[in-house]
PDB file of N, CA and C in Angstrom:
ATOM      1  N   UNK A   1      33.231 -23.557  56.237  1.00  0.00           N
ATOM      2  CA  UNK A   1      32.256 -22.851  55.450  1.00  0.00           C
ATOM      3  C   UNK A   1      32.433 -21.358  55.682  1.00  0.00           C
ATOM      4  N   UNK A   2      32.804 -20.558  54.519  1.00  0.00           N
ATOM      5  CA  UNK A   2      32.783 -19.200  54.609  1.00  0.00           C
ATOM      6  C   UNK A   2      31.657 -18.335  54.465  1.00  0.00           C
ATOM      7  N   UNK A   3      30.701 -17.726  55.398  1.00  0.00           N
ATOM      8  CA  UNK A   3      29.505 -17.279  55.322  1.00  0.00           C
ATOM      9  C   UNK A   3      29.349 -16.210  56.014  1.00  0.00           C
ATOM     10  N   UNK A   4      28.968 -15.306  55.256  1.00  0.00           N
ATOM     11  CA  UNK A   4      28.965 -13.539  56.429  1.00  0.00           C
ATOM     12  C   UNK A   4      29.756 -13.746  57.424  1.00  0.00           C
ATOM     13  N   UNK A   5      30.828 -13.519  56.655  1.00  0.00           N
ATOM     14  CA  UNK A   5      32.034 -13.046  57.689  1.00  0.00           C
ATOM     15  C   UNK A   5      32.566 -14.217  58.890  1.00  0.00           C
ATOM     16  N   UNK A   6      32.020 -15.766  58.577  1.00  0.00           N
ATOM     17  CA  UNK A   6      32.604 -16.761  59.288  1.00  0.00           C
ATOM     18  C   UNK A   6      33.974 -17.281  59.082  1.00  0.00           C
ATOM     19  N   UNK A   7      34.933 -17.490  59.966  1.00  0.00           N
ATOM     20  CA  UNK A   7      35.623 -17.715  59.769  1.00  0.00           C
ATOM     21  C   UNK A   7      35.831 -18.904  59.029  1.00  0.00           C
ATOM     22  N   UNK A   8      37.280 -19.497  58.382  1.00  0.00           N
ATOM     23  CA  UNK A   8      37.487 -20.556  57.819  1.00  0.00           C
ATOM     24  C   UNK A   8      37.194 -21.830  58.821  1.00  0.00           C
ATOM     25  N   UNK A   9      37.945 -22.060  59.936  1.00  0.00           N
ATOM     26  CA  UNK A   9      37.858 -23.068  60.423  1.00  0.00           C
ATOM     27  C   UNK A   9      36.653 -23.151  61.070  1.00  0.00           C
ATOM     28  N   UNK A  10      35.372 -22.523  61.092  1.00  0.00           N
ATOM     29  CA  UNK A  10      34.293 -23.158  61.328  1.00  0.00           C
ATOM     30  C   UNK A  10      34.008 -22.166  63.047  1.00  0.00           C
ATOM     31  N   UNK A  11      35.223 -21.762  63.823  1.00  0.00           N
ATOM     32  CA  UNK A  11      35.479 -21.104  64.880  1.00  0.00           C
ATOM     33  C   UNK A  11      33.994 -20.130  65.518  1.00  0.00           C
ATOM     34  N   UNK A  12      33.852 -19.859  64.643  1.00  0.00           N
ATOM     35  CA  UNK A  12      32.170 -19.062  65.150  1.00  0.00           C
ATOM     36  C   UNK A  12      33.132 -18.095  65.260  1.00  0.00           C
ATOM     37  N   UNK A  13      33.745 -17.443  65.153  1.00  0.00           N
ATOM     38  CA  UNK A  13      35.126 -16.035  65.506  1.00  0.00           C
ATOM     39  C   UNK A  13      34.418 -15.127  63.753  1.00  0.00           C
ATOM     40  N   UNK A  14      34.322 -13.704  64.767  1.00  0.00           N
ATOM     41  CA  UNK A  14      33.123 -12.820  63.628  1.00  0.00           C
ATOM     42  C   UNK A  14      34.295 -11.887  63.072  1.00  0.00           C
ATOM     43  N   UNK A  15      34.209 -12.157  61.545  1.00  0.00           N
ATOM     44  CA  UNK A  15      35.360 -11.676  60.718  1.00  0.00           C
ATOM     45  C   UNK A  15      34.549 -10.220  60.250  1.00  0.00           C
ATOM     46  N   UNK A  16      35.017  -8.899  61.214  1.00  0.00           N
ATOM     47  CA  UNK A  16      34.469  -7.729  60.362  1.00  0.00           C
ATOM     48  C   UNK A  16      34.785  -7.609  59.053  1.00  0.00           C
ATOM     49  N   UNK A  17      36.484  -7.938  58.590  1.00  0.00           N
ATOM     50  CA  UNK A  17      36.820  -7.140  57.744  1.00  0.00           C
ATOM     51  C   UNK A  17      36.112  -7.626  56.317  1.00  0.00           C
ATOM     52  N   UNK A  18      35.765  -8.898  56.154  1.00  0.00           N
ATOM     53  CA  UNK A  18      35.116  -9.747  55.087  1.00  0.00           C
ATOM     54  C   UNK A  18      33.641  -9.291  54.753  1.00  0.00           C
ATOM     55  N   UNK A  19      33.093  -8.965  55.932  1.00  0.00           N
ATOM     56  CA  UNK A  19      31.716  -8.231  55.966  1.00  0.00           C
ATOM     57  C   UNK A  19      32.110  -6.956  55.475  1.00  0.00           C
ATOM     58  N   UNK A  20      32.808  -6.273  55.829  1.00  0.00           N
ATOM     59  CA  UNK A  20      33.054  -4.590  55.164  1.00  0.00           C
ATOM     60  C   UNK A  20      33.567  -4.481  54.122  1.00  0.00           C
ATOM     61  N   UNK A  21      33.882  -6.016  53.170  1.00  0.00           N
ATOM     62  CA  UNK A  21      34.089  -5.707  52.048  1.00  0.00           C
ATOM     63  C   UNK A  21      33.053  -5.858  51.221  1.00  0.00           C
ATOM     64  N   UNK A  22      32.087  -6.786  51.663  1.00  0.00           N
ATOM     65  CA  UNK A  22      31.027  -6.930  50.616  1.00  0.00           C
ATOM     66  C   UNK A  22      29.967  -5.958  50.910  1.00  0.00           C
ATOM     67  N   UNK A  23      30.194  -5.747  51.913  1.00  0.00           N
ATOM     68  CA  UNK A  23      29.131  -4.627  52.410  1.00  0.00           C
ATOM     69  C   UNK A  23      29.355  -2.808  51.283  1.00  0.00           C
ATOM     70  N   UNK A  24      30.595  -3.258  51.458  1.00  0.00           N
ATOM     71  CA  UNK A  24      31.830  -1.771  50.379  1.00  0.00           C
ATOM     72  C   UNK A  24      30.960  -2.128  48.800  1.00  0.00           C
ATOM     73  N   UNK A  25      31.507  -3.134  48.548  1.00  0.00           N
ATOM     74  CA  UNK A  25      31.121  -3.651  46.978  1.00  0.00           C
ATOM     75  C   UNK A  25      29.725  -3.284  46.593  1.00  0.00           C
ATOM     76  N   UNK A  26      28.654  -3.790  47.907  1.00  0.00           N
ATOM     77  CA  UNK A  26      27.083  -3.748  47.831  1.00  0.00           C
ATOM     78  C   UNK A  26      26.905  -2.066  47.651  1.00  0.00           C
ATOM     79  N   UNK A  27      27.789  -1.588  48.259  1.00  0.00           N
ATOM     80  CA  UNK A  27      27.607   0.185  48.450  1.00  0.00           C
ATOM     81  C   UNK A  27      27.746   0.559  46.674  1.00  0.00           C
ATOM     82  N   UNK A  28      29.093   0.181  46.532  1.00  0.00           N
ATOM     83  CA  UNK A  28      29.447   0.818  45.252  1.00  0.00           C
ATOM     84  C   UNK A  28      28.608   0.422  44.042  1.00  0.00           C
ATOM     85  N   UNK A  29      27.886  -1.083  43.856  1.00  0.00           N
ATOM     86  CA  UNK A  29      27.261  -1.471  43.408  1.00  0.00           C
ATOM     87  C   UNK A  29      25.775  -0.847  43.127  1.00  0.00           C
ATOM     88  N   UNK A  30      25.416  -0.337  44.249  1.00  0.00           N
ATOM     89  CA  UNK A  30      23.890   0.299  44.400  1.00  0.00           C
ATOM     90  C   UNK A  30      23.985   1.807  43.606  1.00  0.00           C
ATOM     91  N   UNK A  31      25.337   2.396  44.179  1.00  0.00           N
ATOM     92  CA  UNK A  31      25.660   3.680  43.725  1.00  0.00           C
ATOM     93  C   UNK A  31      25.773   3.694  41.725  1.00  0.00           C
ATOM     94  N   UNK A  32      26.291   2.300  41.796  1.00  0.00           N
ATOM     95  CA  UNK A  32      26.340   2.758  40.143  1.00  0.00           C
ATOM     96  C   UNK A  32      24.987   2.057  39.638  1.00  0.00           C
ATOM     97  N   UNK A  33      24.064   1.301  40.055  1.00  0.00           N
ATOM     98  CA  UNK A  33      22.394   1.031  40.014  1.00  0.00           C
ATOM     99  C   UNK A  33      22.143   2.571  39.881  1.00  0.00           C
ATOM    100  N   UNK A  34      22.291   3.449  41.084  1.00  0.00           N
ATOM    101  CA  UNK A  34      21.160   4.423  41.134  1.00  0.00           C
ATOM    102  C   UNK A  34      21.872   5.413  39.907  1.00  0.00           C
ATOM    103  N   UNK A  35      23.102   5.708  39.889  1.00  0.00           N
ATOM    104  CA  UNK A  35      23.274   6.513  38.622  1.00  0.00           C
ATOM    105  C   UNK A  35      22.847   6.259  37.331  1.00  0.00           C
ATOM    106  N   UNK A  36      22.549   4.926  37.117  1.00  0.00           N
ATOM    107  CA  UNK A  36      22.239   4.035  35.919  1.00  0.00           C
ATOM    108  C   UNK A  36      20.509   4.163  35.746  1.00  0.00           C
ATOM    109  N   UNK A  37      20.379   4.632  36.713  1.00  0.00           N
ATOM    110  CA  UNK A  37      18.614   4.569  37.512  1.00  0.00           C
ATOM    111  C   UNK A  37      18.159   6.224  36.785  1.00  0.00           C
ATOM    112  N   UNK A  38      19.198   7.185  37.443  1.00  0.00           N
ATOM    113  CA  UNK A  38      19.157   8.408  36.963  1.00  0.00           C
ATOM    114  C   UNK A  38      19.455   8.849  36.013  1.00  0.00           C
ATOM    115  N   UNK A  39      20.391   8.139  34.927  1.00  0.00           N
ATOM    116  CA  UNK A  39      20.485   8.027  33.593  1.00  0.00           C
ATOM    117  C   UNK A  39      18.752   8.274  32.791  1.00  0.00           C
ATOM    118  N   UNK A  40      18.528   6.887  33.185  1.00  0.00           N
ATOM    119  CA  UNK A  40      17.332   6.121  32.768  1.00  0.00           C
ATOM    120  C   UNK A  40      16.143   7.299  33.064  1.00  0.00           C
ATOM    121  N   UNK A  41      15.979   7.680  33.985  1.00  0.00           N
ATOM    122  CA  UNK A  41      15.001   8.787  34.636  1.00  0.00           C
ATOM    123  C   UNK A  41      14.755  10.064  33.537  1.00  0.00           C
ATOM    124  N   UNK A  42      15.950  10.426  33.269  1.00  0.00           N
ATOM    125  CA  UNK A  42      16.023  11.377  32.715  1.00  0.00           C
ATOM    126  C   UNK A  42      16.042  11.337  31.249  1.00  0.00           C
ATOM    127  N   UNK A  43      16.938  10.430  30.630  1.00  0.00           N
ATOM    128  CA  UNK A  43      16.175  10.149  29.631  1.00  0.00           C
ATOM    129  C   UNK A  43      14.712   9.617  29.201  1.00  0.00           C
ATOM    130  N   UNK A  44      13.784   9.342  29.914  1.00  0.00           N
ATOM    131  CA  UNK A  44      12.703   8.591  29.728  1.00  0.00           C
ATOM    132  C   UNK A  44      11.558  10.126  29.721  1.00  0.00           C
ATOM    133  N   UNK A  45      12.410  11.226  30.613  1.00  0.00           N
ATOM    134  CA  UNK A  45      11.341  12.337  31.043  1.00  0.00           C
ATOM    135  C   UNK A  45      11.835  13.374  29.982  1.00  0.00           C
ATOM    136  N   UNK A  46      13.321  13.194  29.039  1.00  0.00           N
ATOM    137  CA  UNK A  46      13.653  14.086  28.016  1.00  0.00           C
ATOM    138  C   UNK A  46      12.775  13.802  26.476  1.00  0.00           C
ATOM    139  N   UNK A  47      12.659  11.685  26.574  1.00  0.00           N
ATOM    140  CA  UNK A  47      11.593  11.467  25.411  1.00  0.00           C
ATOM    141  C   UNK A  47      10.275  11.801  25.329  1.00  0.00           C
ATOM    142  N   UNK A  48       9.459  11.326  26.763  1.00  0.00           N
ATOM    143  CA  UNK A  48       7.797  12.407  26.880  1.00  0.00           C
ATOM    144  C   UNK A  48       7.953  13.714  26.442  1.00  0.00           C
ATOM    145  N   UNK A  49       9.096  14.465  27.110  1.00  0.00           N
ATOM    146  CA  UNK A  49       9.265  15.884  26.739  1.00  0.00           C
ATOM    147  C   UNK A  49       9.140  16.307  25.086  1.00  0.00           C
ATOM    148  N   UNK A  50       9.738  15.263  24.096  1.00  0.00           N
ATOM    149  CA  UNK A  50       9.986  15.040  22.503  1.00  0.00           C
ATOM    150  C   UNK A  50       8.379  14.516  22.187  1.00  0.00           C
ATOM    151  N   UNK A  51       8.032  13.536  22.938  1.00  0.00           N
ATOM    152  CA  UNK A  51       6.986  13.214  22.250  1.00  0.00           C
ATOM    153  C   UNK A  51       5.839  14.415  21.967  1.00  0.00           C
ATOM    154  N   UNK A  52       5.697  15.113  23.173  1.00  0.00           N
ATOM    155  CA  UNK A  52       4.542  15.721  23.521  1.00  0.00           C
ATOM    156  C   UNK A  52       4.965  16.959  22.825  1.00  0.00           C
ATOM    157  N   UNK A  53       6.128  17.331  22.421  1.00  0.00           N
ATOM    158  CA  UNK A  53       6.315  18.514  21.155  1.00  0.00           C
ATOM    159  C   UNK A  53       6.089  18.080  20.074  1.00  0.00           C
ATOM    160  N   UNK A  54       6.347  16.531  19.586  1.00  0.00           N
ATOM    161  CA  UNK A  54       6.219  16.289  18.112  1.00  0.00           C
ATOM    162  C   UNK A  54       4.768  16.121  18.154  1.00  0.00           C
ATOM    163  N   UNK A  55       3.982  15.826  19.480  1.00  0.00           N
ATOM    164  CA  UNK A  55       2.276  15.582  19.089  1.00  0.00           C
ATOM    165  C   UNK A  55       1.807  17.164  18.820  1.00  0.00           C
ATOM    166  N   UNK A  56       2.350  18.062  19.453  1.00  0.00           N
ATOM    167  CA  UNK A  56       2.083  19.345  19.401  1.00  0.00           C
ATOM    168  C   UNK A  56       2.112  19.939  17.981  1.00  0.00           C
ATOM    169  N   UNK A  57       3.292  19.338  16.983  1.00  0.00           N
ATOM    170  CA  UNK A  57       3.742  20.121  15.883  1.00  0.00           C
ATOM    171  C   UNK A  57       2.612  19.086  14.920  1.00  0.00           C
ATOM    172  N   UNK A  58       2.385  17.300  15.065  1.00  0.00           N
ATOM    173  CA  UNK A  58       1.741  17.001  14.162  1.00  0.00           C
ATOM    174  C   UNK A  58       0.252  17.529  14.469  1.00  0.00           C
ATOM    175  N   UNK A  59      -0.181  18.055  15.638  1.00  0.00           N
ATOM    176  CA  UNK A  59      -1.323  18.667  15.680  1.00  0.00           C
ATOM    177  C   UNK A  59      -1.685  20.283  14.831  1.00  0.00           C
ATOM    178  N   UNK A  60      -0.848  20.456  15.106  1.00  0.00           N
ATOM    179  CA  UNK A  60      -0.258  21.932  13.718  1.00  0.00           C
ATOM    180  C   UNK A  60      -0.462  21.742  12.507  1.00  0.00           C
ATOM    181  N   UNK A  61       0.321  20.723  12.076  1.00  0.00           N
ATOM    182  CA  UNK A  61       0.109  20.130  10.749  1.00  0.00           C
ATOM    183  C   UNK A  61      -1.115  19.899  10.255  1.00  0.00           C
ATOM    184  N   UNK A  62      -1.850  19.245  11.361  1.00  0.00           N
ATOM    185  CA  UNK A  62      -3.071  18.787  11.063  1.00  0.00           C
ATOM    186  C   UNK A  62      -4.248  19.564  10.509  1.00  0.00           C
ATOM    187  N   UNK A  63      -4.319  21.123  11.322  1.00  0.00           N
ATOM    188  CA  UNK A  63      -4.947  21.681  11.002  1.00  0.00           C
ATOM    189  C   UNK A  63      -4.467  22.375  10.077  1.00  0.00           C
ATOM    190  N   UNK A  64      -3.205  22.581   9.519  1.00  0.00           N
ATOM    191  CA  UNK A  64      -2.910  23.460   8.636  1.00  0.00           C
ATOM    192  C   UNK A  64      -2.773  22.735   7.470  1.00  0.00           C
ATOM    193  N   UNK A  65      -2.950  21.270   7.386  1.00  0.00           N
ATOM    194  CA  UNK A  65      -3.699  20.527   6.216  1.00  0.00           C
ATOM    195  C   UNK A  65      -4.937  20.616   5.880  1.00  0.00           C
ATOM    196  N   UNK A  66      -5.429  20.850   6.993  1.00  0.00           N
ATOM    197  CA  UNK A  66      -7.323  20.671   7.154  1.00  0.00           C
ATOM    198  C   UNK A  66      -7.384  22.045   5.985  1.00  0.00           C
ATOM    199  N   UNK A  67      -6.840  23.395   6.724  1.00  0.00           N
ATOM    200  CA  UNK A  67      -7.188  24.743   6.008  1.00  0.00           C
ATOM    201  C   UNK A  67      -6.711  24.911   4.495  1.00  0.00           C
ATOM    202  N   UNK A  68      -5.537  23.929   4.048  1.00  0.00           N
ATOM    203  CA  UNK A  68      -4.799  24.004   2.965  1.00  0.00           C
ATOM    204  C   UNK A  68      -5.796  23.439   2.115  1.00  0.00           C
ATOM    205  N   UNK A  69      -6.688  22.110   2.431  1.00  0.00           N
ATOM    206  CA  UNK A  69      -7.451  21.243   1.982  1.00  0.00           C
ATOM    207  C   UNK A  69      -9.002  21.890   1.617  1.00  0.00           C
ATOM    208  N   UNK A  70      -9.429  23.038   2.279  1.00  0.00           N
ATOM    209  CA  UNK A  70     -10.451  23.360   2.606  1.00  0.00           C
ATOM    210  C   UNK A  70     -10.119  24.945   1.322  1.00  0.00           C
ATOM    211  N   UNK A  71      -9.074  25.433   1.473  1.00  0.00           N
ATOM    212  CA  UNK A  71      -8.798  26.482  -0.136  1.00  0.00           C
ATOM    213  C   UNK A  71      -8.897  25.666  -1.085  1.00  0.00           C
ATOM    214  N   UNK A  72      -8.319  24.962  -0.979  1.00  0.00           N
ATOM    215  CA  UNK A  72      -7.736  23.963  -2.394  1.00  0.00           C
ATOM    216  C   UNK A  72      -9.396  23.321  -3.085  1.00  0.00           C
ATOM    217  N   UNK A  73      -9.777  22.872  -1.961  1.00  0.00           N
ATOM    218  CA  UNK A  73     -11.497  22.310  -2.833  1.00  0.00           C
ATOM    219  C   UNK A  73     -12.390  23.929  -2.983  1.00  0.00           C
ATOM    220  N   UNK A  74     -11.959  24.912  -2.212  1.00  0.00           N
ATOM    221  CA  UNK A  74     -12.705  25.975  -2.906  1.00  0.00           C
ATOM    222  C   UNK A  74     -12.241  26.569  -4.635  1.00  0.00           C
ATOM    223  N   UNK A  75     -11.255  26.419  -4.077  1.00  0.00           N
ATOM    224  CA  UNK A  75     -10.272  26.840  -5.513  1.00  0.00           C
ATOM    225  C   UNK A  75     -10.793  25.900  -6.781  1.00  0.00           C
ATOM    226  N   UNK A  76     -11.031  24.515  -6.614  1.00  0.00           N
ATOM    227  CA  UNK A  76     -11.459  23.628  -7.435  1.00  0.00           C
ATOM    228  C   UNK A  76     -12.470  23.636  -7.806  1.00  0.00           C
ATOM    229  N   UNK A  77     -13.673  23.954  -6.798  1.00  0.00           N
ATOM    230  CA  UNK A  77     -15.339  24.365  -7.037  1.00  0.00           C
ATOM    231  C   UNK A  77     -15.316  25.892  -8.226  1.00  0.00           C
ATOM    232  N   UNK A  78     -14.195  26.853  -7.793  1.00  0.00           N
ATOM    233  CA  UNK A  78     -14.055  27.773  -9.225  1.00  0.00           C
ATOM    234  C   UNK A  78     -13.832  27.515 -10.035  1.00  0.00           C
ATOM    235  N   UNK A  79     -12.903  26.427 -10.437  1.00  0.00           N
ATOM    236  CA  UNK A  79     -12.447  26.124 -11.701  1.00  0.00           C
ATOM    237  C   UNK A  79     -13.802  25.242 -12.458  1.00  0.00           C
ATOM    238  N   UNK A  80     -14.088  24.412 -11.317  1.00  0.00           N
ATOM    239  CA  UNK A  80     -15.095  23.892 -12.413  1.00  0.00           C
ATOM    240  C   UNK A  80     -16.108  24.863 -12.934  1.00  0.00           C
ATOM    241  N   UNK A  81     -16.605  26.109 -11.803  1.00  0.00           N
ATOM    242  CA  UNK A  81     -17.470  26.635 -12.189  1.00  0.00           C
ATOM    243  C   UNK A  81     -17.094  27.158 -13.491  1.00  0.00           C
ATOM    244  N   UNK A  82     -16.110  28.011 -13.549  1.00  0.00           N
ATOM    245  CA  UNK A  82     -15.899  28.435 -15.011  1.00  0.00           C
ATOM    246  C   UNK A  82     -15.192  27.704 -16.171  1.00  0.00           C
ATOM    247  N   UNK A  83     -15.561  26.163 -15.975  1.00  0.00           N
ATOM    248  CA  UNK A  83     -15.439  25.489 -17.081  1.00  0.00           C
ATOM    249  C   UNK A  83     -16.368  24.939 -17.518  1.00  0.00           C
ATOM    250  N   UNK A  84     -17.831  24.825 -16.620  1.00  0.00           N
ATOM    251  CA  UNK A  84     -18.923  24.794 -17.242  1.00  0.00           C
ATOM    252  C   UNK A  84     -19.520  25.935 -17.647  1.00  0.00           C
ATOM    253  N   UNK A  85     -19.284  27.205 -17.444  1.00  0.00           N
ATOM    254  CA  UNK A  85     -19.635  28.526 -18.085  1.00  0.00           C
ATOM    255  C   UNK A  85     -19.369  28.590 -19.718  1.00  0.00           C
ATOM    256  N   UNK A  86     -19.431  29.587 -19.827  1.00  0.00           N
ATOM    257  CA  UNK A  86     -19.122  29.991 -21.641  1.00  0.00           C
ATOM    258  C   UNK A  86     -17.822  30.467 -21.443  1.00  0.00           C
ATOM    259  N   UNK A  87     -17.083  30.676 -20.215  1.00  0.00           N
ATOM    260  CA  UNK A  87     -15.964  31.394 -20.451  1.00  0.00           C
ATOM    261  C   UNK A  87     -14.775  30.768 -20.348  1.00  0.00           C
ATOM    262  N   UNK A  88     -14.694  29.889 -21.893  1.00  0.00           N
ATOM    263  CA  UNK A  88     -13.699  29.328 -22.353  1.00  0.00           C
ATOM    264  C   UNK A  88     -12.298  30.132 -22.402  1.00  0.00           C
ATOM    265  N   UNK A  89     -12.646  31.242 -23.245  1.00  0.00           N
ATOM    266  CA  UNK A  89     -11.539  32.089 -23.181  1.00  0.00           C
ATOM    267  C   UNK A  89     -10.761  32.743 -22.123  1.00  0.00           C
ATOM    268  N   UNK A  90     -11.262  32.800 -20.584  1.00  0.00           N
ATOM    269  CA  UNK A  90     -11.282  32.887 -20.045  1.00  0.00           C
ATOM    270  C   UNK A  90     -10.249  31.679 -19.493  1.00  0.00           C
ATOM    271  N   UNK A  91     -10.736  30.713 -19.540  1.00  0.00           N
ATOM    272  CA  UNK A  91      -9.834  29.387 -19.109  1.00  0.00           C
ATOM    273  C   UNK A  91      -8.370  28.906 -19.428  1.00  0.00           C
ATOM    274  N   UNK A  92      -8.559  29.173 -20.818  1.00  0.00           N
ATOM    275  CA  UNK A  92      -7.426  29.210 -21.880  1.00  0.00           C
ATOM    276  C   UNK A  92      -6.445  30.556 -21.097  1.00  0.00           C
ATOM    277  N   UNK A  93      -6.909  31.610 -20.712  1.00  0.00           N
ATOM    278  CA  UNK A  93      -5.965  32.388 -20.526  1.00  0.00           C
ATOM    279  C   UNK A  93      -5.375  31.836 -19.289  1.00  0.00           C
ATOM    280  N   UNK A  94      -6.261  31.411 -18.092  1.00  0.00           N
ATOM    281  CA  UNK A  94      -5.659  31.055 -16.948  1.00  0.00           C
ATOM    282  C   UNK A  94      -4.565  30.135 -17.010  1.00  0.00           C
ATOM    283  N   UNK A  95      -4.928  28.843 -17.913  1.00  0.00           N
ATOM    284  CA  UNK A  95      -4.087  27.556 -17.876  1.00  0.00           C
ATOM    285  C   UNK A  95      -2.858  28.362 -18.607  1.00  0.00           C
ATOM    286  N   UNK A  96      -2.673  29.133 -19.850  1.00  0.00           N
ATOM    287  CA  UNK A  96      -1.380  29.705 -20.587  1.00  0.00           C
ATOM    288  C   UNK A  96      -0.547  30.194 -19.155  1.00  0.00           C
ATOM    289  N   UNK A  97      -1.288  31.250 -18.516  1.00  0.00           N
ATOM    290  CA  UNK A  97      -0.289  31.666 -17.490  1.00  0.00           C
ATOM    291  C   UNK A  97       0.320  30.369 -15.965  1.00  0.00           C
ATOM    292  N   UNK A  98      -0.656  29.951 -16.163  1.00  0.00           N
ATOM    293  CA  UNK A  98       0.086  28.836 -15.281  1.00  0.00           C
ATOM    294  C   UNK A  98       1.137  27.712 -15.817  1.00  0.00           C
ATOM    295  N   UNK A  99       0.780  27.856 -16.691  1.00  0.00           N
ATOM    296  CA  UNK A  99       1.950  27.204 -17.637  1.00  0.00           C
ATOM    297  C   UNK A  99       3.313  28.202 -17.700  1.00  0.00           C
ATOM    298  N   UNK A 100       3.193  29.227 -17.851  1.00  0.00           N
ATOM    299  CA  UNK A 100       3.937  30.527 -18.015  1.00  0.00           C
ATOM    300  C   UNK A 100       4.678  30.810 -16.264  1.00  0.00           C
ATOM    301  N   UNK A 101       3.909  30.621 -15.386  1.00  0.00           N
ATOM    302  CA  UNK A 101       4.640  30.342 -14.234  1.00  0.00           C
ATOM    303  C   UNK A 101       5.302  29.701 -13.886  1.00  0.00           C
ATOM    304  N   UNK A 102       5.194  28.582 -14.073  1.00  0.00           N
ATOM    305  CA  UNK A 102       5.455  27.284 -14.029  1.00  0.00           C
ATOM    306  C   UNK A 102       7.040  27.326 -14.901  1.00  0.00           C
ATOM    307  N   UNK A 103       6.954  27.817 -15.588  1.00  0.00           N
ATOM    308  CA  UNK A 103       8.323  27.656 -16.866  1.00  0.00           C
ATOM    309  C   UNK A 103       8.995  28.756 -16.380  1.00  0.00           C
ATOM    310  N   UNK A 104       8.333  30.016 -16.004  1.00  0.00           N
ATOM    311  CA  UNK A 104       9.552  31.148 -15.365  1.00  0.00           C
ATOM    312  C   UNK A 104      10.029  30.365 -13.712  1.00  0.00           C
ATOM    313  N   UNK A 105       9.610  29.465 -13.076  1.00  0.00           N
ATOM    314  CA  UNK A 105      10.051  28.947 -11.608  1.00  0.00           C
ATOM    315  C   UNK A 105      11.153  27.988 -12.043  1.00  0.00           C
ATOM    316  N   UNK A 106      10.636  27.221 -12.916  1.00  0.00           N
ATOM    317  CA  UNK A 106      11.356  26.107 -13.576  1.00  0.00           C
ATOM    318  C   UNK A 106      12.922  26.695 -14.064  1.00  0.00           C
ATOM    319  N   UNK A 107      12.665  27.794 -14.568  1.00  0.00           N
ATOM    320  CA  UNK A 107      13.961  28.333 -15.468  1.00  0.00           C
ATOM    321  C   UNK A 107      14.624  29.085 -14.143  1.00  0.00           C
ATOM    322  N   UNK A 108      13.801  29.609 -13.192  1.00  0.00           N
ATOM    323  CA  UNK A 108      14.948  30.235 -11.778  1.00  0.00           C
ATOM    324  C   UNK A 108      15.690  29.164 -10.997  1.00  0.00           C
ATOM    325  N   UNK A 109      14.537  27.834 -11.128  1.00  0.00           N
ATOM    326  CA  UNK A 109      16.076  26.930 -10.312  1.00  0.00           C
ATOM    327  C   UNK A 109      17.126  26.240 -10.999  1.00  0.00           C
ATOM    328  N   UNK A 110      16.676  26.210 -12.558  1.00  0.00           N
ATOM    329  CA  UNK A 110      17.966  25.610 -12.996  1.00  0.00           C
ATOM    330  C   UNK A 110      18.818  26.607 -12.846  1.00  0.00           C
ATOM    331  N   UNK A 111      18.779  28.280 -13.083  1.00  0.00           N
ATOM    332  CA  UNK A 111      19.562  29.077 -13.025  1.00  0.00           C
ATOM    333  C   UNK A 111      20.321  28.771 -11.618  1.00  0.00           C
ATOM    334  N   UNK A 112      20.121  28.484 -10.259  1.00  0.00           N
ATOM    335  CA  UNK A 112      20.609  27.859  -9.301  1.00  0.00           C
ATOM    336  C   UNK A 112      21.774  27.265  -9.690  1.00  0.00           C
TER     337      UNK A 112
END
């Protein structure tokens, strides 16, 4: 029976060199564990690092939807106001030029 370093014939006679090889293997083995370990480490502390910027930027977003959202229904509370007013003519001129914007932007990117 061959067992930590016992000899073949059973002798009880203590075989270093069989022990210093697995003992070698166990070394090299652990060494490429812990590099594999430190791989792992560091990538795991480079993704928190990603996460906690992308929570940072969708927190940005967030409010700079909130403020975009918060013109935009003011902007809308004007329009209605002056479409329940008398100042039709008034309206008519706004919508022509936004139309008129709209067709000079349109005509700069086909020029692209």
């Amino acid at each position: 029976m061959r067992r930590a370093g016992l000899g073949e014939g059973g002798s009880g006679s203590y075989v270093p060199s069989g022990y210093s090889v697995y003992e070698e293997e166990n070394e090299q083995l652990q060494e490429g564990l812990r590099a594999k370990v430190s791989a792992l480490k560091s990538l795991s502390i480079d993704i928190g690092t990603e996460v906690k910027y992308q929570n940072k930027m969708l927190d940005e977003m967030d409010s700079d939807f909130d403020s975009t959202g918060g013109l935009l229904g003011a902007t809308i509370g004007r329009v209605k106001q002056l479409s329940r007013g008398s100042q039709t003519k008034l309206l008519c001129y706004m919508l022509l030029f936004c139309f008129f914007v709209f067709f000079v932007l349109y005509w700069f990117i086909k020029l692209r």
